[in-house]
C-alpha atoms as a PDB file:
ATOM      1  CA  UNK A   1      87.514  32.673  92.848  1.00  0.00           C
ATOM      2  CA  UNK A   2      85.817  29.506  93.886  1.00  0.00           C
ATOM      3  CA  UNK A   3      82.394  28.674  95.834  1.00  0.00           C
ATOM      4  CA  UNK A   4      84.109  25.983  98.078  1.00  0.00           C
ATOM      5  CA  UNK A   5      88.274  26.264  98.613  1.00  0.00           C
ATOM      6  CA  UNK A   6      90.563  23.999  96.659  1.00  0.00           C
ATOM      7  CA  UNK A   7      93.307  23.189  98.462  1.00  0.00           C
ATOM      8  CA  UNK A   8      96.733  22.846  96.449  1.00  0.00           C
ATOM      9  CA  UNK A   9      96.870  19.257  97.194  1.00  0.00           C
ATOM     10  CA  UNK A  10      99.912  16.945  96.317  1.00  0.00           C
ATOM     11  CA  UNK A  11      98.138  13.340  96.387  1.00  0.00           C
ATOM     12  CA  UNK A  12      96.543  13.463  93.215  1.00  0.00           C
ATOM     13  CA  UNK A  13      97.756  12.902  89.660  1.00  0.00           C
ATOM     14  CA  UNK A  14      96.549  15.229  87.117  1.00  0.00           C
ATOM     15  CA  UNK A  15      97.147  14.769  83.314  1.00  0.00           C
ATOM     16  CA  UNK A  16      98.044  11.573  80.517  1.00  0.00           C
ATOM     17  CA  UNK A  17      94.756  12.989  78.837  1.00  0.00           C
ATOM     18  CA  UNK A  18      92.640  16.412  78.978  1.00  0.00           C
ATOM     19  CA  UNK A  19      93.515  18.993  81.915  1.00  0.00           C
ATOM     20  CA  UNK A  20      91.480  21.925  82.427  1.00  0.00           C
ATOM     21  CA  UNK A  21      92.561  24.802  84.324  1.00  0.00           C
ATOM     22  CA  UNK A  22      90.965  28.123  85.659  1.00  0.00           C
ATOM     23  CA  UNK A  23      92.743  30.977  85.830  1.00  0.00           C
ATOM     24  CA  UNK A  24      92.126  34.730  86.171  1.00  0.00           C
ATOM     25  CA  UNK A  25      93.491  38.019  84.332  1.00  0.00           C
ATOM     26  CA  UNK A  26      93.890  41.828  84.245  1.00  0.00           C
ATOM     27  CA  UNK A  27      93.027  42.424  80.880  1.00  0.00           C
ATOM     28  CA  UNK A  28      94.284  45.733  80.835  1.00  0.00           C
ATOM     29  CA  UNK A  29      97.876  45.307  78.814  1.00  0.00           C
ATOM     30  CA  UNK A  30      96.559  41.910  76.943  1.00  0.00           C
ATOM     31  CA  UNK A  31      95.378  42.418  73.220  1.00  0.00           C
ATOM     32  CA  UNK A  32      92.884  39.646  74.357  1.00  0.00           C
ATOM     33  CA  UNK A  33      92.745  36.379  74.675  1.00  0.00           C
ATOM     34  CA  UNK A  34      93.268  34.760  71.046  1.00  0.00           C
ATOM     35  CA  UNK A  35      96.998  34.567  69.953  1.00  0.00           C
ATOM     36  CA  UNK A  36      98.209  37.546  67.929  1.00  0.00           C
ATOM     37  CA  UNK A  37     100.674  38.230  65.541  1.00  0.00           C
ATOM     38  CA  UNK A  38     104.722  38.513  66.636  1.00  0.00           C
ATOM     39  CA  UNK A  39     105.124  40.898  69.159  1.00  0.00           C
ATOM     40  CA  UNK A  40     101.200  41.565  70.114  1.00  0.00           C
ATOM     41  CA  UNK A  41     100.778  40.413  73.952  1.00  0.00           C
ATOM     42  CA  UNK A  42      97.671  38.049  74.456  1.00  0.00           C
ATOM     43  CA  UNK A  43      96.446  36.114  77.007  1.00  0.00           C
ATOM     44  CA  UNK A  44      96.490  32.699  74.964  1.00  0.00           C
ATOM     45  CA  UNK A  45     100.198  32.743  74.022  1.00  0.00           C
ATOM     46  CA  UNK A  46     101.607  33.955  77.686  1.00  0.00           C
ATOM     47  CA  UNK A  47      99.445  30.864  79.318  1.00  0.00           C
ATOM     48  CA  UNK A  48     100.849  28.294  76.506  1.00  0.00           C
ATOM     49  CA  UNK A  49     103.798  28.908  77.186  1.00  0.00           C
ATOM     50  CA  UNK A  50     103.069  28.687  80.879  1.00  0.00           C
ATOM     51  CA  UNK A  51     101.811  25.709  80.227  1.00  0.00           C
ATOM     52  CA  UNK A  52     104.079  23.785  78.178  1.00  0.00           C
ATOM     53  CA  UNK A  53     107.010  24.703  80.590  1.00  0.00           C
ATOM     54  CA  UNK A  54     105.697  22.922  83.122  1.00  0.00           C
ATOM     55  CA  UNK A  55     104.058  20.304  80.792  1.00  0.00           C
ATOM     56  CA  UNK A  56     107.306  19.821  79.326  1.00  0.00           C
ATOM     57  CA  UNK A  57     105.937  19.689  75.269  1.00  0.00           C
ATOM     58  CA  UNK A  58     104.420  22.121  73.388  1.00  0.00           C
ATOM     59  CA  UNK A  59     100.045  22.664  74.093  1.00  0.00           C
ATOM     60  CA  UNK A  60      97.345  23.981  72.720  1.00  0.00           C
ATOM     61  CA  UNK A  61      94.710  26.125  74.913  1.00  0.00           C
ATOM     62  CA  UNK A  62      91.345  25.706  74.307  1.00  0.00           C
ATOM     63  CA  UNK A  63      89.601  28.627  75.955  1.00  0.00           C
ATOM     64  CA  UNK A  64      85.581  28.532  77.417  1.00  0.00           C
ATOM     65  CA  UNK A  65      85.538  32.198  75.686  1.00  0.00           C
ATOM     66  CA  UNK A  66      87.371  34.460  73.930  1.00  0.00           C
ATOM     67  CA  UNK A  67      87.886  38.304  75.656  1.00  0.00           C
ATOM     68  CA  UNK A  68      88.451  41.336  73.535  1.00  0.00           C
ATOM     69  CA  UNK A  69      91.697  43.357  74.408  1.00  0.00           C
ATOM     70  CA  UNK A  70      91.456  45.265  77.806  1.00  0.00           C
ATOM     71  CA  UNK A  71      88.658  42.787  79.153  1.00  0.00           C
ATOM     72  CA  UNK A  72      89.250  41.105  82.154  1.00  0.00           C
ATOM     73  CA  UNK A  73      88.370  37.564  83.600  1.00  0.00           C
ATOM     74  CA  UNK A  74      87.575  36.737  87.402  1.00  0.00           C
ATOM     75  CA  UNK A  75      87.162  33.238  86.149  1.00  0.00           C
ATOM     76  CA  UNK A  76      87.983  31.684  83.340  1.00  0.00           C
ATOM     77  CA  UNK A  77      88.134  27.921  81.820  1.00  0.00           C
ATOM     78  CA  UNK A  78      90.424  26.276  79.086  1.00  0.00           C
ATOM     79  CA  UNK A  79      91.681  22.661  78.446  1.00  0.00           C
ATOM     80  CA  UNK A  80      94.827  21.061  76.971  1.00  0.00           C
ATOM     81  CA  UNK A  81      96.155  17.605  76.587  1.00  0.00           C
ATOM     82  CA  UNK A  82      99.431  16.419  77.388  1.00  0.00           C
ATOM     83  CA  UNK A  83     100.981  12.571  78.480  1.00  0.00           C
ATOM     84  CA  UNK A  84     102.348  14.513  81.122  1.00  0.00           C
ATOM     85  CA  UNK A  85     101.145  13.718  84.828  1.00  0.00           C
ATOM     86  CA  UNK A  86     101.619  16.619  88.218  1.00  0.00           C
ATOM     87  CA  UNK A  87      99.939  16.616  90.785  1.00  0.00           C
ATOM     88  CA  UNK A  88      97.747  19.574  91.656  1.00  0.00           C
ATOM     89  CA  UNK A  89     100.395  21.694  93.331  1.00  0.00           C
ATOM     90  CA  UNK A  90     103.218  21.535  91.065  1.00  0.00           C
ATOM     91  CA  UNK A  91     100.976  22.459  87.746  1.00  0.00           C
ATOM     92  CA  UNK A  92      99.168  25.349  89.477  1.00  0.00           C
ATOM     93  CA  UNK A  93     102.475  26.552  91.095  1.00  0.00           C
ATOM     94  CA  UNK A  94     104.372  25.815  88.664  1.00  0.00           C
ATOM     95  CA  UNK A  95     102.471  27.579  85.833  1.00  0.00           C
ATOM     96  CA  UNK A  96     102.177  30.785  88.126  1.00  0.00           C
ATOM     97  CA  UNK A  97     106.246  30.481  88.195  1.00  0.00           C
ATOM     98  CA  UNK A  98     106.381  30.957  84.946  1.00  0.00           C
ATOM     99  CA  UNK A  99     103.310  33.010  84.383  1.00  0.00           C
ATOM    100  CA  UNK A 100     103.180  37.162  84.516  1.00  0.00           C
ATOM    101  CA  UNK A 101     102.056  38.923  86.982  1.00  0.00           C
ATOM    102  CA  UNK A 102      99.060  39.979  85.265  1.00  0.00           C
ATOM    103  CA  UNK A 103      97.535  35.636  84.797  1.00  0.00           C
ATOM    104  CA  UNK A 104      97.108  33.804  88.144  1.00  0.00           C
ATOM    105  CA  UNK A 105      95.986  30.087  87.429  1.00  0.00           C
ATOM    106  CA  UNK A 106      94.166  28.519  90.683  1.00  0.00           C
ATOM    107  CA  UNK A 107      93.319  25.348  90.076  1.00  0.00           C
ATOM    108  CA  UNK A 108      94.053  22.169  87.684  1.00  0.00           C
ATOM    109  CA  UNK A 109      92.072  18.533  87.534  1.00  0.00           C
ATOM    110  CA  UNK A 110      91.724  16.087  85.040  1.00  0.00           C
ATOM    111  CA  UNK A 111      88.835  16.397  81.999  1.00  0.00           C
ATOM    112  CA  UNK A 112      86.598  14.160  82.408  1.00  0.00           C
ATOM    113  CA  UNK A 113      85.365  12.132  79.324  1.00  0.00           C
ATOM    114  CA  UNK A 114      84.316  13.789  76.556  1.00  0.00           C
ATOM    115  CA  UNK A 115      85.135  17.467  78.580  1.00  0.00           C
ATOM    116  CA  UNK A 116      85.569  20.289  76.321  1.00  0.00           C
ATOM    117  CA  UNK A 117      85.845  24.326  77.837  1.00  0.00           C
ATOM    118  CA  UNK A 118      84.053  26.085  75.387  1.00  0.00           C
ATOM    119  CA  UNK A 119      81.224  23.528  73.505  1.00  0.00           C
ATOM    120  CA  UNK A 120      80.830  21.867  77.172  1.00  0.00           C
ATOM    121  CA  UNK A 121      79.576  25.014  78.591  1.00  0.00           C
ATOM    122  CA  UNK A 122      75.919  25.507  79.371  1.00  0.00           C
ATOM    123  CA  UNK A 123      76.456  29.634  80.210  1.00  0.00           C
ATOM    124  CA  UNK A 124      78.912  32.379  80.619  1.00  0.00           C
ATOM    125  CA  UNK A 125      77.917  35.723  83.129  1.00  0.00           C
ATOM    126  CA  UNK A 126      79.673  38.628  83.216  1.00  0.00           C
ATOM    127  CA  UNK A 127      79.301  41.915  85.305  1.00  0.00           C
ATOM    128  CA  UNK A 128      80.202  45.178  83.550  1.00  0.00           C
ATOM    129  CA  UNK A 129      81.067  47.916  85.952  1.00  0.00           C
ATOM    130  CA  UNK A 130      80.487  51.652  85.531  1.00  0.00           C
ATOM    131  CA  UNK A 131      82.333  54.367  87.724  1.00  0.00           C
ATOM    132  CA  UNK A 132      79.466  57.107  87.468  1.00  0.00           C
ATOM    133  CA  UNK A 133      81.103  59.912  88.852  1.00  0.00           C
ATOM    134  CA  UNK A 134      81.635  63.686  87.474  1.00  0.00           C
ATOM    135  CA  UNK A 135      85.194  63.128  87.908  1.00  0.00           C
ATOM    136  CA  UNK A 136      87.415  60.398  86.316  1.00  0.00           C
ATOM    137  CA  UNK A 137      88.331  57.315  87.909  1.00  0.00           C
ATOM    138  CA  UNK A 138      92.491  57.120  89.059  1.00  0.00           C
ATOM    139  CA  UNK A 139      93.568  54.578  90.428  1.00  0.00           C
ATOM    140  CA  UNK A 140      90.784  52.109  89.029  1.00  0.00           C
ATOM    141  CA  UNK A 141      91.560  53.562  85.175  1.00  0.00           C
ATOM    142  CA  UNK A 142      91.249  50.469  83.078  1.00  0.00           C
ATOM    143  CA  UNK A 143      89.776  48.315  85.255  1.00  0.00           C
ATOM    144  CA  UNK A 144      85.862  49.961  85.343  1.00  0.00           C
ATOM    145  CA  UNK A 145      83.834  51.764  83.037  1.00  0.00           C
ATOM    146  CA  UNK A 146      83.699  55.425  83.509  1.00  0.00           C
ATOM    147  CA  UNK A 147      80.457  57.746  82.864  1.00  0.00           C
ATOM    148  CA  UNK A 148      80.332  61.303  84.142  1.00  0.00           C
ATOM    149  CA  UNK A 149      76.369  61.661  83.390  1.00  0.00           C
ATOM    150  CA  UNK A 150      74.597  60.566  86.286  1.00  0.00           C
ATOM    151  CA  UNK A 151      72.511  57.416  85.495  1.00  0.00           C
ATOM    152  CA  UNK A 152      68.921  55.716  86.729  1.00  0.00           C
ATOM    153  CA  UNK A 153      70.254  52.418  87.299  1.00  0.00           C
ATOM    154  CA  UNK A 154      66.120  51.606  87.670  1.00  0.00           C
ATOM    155  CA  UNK A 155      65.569  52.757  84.264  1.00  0.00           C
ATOM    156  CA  UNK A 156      68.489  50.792  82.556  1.00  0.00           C
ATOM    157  CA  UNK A 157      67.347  47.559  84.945  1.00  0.00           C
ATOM    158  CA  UNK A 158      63.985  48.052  83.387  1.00  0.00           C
ATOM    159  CA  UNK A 159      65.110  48.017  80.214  1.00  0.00           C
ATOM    160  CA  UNK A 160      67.182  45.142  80.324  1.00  0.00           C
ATOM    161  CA  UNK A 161      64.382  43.094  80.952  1.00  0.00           C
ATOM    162  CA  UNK A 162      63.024  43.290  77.376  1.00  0.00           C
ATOM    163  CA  UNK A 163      66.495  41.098  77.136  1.00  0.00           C
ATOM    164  CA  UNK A 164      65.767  37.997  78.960  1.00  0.00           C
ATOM    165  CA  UNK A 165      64.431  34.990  76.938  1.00  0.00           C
ATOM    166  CA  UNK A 166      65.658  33.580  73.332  1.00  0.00           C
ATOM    167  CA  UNK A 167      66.111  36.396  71.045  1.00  0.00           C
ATOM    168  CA  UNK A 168      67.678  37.408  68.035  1.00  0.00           C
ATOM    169  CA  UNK A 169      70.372  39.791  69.176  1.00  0.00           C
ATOM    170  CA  UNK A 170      71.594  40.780  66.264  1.00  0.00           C
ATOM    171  CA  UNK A 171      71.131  44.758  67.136  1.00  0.00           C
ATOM    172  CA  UNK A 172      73.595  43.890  69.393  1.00  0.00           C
ATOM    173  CA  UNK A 173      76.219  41.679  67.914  1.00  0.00           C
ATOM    174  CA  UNK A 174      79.540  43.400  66.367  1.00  0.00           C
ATOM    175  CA  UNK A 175      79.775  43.828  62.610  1.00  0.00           C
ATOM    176  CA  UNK A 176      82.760  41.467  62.255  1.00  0.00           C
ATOM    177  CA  UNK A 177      81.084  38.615  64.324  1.00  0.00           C
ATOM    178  CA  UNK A 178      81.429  35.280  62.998  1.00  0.00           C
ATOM    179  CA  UNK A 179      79.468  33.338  64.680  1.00  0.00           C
ATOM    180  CA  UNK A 180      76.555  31.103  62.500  1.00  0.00           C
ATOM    181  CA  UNK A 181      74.072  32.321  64.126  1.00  0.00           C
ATOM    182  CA  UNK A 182      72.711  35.388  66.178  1.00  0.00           C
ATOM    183  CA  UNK A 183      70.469  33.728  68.612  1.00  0.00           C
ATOM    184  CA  UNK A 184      71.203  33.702  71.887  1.00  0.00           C
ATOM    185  CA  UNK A 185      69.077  32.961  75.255  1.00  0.00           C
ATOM    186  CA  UNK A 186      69.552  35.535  77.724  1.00  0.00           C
ATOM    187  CA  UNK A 187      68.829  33.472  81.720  1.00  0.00           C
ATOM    188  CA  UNK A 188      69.183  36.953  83.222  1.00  0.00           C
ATOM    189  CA  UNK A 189      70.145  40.920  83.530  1.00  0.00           C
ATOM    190  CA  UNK A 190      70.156  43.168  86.256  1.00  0.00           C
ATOM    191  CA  UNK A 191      71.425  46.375  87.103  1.00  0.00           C
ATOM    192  CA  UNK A 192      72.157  47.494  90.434  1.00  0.00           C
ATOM    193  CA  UNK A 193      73.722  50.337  92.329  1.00  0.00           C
ATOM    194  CA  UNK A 194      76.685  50.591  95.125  1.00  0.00           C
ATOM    195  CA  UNK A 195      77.478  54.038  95.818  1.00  0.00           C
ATOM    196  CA  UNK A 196      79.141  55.356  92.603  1.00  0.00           C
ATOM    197  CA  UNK A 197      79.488  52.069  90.621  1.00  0.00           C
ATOM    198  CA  UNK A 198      76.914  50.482  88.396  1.00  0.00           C
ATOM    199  CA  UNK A 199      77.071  46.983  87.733  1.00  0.00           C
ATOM    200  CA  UNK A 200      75.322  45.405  84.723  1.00  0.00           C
ATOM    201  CA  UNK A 201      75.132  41.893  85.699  1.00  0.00           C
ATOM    202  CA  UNK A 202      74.011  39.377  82.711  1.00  0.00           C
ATOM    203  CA  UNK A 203      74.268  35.623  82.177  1.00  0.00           C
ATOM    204  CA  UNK A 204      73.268  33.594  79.112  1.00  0.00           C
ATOM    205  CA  UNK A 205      74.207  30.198  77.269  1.00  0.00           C
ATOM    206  CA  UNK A 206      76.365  32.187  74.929  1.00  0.00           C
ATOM    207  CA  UNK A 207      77.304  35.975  73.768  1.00  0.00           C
ATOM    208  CA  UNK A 208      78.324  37.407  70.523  1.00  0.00           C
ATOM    209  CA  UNK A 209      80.901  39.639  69.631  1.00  0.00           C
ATOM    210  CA  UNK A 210      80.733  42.833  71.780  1.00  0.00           C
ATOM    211  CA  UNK A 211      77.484  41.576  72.689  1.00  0.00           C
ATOM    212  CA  UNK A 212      77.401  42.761  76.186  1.00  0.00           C
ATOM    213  CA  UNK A 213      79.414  45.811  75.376  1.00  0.00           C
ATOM    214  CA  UNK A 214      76.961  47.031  73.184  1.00  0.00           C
ATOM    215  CA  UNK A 215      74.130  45.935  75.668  1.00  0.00           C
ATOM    216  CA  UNK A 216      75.962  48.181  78.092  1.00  0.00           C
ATOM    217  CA  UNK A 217      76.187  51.247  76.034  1.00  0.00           C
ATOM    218  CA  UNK A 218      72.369  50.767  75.221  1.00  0.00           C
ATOM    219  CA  UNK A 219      71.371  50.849  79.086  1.00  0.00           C
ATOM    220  CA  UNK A 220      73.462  53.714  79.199  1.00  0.00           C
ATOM    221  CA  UNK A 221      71.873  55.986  76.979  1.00  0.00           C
ATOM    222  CA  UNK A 222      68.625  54.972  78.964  1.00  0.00           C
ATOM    223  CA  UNK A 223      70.535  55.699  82.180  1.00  0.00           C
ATOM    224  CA  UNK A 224      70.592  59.148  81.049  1.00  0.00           C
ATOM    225  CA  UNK A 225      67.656  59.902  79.668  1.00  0.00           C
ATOM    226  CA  UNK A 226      68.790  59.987  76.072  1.00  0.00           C
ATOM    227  CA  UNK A 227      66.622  57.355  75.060  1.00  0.00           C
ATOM    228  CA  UNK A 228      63.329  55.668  76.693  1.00  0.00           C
ATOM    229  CA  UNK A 229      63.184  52.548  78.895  1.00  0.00           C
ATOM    230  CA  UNK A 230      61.053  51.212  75.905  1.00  0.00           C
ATOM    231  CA  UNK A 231      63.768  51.818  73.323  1.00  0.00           C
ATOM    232  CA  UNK A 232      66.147  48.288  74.054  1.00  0.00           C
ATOM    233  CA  UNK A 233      63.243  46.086  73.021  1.00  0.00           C
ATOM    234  CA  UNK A 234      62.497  48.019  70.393  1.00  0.00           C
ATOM    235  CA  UNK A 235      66.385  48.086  69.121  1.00  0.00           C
ATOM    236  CA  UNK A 236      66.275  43.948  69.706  1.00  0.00           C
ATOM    237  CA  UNK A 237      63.090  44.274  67.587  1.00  0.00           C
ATOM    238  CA  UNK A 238      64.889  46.142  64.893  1.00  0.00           C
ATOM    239  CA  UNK A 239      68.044  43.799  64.467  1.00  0.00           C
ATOM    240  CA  UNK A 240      69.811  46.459  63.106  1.00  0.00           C
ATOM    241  CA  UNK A 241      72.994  46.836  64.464  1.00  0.00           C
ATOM    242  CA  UNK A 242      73.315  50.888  63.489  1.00  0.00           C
ATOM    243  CA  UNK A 243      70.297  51.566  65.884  1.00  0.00           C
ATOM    244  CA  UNK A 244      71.466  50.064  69.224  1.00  0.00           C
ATOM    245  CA  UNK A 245      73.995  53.124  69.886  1.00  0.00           C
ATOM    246  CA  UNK A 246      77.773  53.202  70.509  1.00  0.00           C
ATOM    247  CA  UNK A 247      80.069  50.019  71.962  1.00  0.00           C
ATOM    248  CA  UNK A 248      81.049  50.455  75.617  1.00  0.00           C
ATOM    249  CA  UNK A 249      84.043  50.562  76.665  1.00  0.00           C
ATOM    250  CA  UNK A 250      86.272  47.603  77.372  1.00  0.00           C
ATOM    251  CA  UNK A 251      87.575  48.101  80.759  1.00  0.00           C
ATOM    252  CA  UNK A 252      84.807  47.438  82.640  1.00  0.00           C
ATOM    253  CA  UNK A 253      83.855  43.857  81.408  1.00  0.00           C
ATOM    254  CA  UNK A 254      84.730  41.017  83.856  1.00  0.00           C
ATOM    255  CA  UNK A 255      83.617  37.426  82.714  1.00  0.00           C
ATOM    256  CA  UNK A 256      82.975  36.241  86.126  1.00  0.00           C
ATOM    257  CA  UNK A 257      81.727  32.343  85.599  1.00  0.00           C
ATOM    258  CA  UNK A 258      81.304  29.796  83.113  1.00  0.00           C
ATOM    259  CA  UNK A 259      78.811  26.951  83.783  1.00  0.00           C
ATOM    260  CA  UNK A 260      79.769  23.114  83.387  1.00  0.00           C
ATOM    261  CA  UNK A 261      77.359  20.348  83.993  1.00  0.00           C
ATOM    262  CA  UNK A 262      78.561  18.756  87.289  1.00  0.00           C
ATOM    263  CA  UNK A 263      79.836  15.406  86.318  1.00  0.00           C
ATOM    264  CA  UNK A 264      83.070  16.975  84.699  1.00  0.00           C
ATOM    265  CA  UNK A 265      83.888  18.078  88.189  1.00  0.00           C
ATOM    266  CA  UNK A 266      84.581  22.058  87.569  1.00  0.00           C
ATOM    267  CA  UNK A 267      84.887  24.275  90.333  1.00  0.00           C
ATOM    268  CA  UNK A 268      82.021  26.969  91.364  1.00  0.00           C
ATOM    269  CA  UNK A 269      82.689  29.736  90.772  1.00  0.00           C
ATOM    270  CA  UNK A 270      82.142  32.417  93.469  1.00  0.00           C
ATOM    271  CA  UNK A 271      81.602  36.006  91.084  1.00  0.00           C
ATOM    272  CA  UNK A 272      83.669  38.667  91.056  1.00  0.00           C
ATOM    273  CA  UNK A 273      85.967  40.949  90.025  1.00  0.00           C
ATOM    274  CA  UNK A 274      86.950  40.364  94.135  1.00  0.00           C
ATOM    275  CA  UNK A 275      86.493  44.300  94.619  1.00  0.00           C
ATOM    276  CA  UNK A 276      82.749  44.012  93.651  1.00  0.00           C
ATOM    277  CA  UNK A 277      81.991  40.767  95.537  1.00  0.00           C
ATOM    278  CA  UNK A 278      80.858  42.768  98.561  1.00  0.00           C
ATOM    279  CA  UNK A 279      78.257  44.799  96.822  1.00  0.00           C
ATOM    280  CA  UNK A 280      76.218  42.060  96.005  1.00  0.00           C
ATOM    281  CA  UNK A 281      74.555  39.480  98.752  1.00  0.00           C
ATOM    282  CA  UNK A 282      76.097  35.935  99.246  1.00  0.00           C
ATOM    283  CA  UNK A 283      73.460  34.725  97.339  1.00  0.00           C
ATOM    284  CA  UNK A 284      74.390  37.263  94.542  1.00  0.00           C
ATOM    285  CA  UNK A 285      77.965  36.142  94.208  1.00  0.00           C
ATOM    286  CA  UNK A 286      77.152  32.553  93.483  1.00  0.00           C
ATOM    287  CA  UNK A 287      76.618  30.530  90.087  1.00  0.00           C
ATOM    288  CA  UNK A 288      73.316  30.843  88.600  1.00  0.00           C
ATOM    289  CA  UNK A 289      71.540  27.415  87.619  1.00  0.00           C
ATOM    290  CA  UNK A 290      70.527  27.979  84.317  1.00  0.00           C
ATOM    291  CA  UNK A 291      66.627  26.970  82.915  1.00  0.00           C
ATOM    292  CA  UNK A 292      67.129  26.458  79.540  1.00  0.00           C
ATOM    293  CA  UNK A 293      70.180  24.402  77.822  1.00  0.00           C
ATOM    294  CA  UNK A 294      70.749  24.387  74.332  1.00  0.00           C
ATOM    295  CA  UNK A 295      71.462  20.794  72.825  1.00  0.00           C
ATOM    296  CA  UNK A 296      75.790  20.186  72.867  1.00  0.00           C
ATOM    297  CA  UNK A 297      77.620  22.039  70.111  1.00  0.00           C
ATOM    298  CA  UNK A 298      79.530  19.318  67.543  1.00  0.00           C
ATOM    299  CA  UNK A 299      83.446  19.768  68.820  1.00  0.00           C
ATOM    300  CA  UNK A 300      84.943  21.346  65.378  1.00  0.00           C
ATOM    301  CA  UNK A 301      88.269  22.408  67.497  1.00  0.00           C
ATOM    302  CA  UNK A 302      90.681  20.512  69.714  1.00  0.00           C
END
């Protein structure tokens, strides 16, 4: 979860102002992360209630990104204010108490100044995994990507390159995306290999809706031969959505870090999901620095 441990100390005191939290879920039975209608399970409403058990009053979760339903997060950011003060200990264990099995918050600390999880952000990264194996995954089923066609993992990390840089990704972004704009800068994609699992591992200051899903399914028509290594930069070319192929899966999207500048004191992240950690180097696992920031968002949300 984290570069450095952080011990579940009891001499600190946390809260009369913005706390953020990271936590981790199995996506797998959520509806995602936003708060659904009565009776629809997401990831928002079981942590708020979490939350303002142990807070004692009623919060509101401020996530650093929203997840689709069935994707998962290794690590994942969100703030809340309260008058309420804990120490570290009693709000991490104390929101696990109440917590399902399926959220696990690690840490807690105070936001400092102006913090804000999503519009303080400078980049997200996830790693989509792909089981590529004739037969069906079993006991992994809904928590990797499966594709029975065996793929060039050097031909889809060749054509992810045509990715990297500021680009208008709007052959890429879901048809019911709101967001005002579809530029994004993409710091970096790879794809690499361990035995029968293909990671696509991508960060960048921001992604649109299904964004990497649909990035995925792209590098996986090259990872078969349908289509030509040259075809993704010609797709981004396009922006036309109807040309970039068919939206991956879910189940095999992990969003596996979220940058923060360093004076509001977030934890490193150390990547996962913790299964894949060991098929990448040390150096592999940890956070990114990115090269190009985009000027701070106006906060529109609390």
């Amino acid at each position: 979860m984290f570069l450095t441990p952080q011990p579940l100390t009891t001499d600190n005191a946390i809260g009369n102002g913005r706390v953020a939290i990271a936590f981790e879920y199995d996506g797998r039975h959520f509806h995602g992360w936003q708060f659904q209608k009565s009776g629809v399970r997401s990831v928002q409403a079981e942590l708020e209630k979490a939350v303002s058990k142990v807070a004692d009053h009623p919060v509101d979760l401020v996530c650093a990104g929203r997840t689709d339903a069935g994707v998962h997060a290794s690590f994942q950011i969100a703030h809340f204010d309260t008058p309420s003060v804990r120490n570290l200990r009693s709000w991490v264990m104390g929101m696990n108490t109440a917590l399902p099995d399926d959220i696990a918050v690690h840490w807690a600390g105070n936001g400092v100044d102006d913090f804000h999880a999503r519009f303080s952000a400078v980049y997200r990264r996830y790693r989509y995994i792909i089981y590529n194996h004739a037969v069906r995954p079993g006991i992994q089923r809904g928590q990797v990507s499966w594709n029975f066609r065996p793929l060039d993992e050097h031909r889809m990390h060749q054509a992810a390159q045509a990715l990297i840089g500021e680009h208008d990704f709007t052959s890429f972004r879901a048809a019911g995306c709101q967001s005002r704009t579809p530029v994004r800068y993409m710091e970096r994609i790879s794809v690499t290999r361990s035995g029968s699992y293909v990671v696509i591992d991508v960060q960048a200051n921001a992604f649109l809706h299904h964004m990497v899903r649909n990035i995925a399914g792209a590098l996986m028509d090259v990872g078969t031969g349908k289509e030509s290594v040259e075809w993704v930069g010609d797709v981004l070319e396009a922006r036309d959505r109807k040309l970039a192929g068919v939206t991956a899966p879910p189940h095999g999207l992990y969003l596996v870090d979220v940058g923060y500048p360093d004076g509001y004191g977030i934890p490193k992240a150390l990547c996962g999901p913790g299964f894949a950690s060991p098929w990448f180097s040390a150096e592999g696992n940890q956070p990114i620095p990115p090269s190009h920031i985009h000027p701070k968002q106006p906060v529109t949300e609390s």
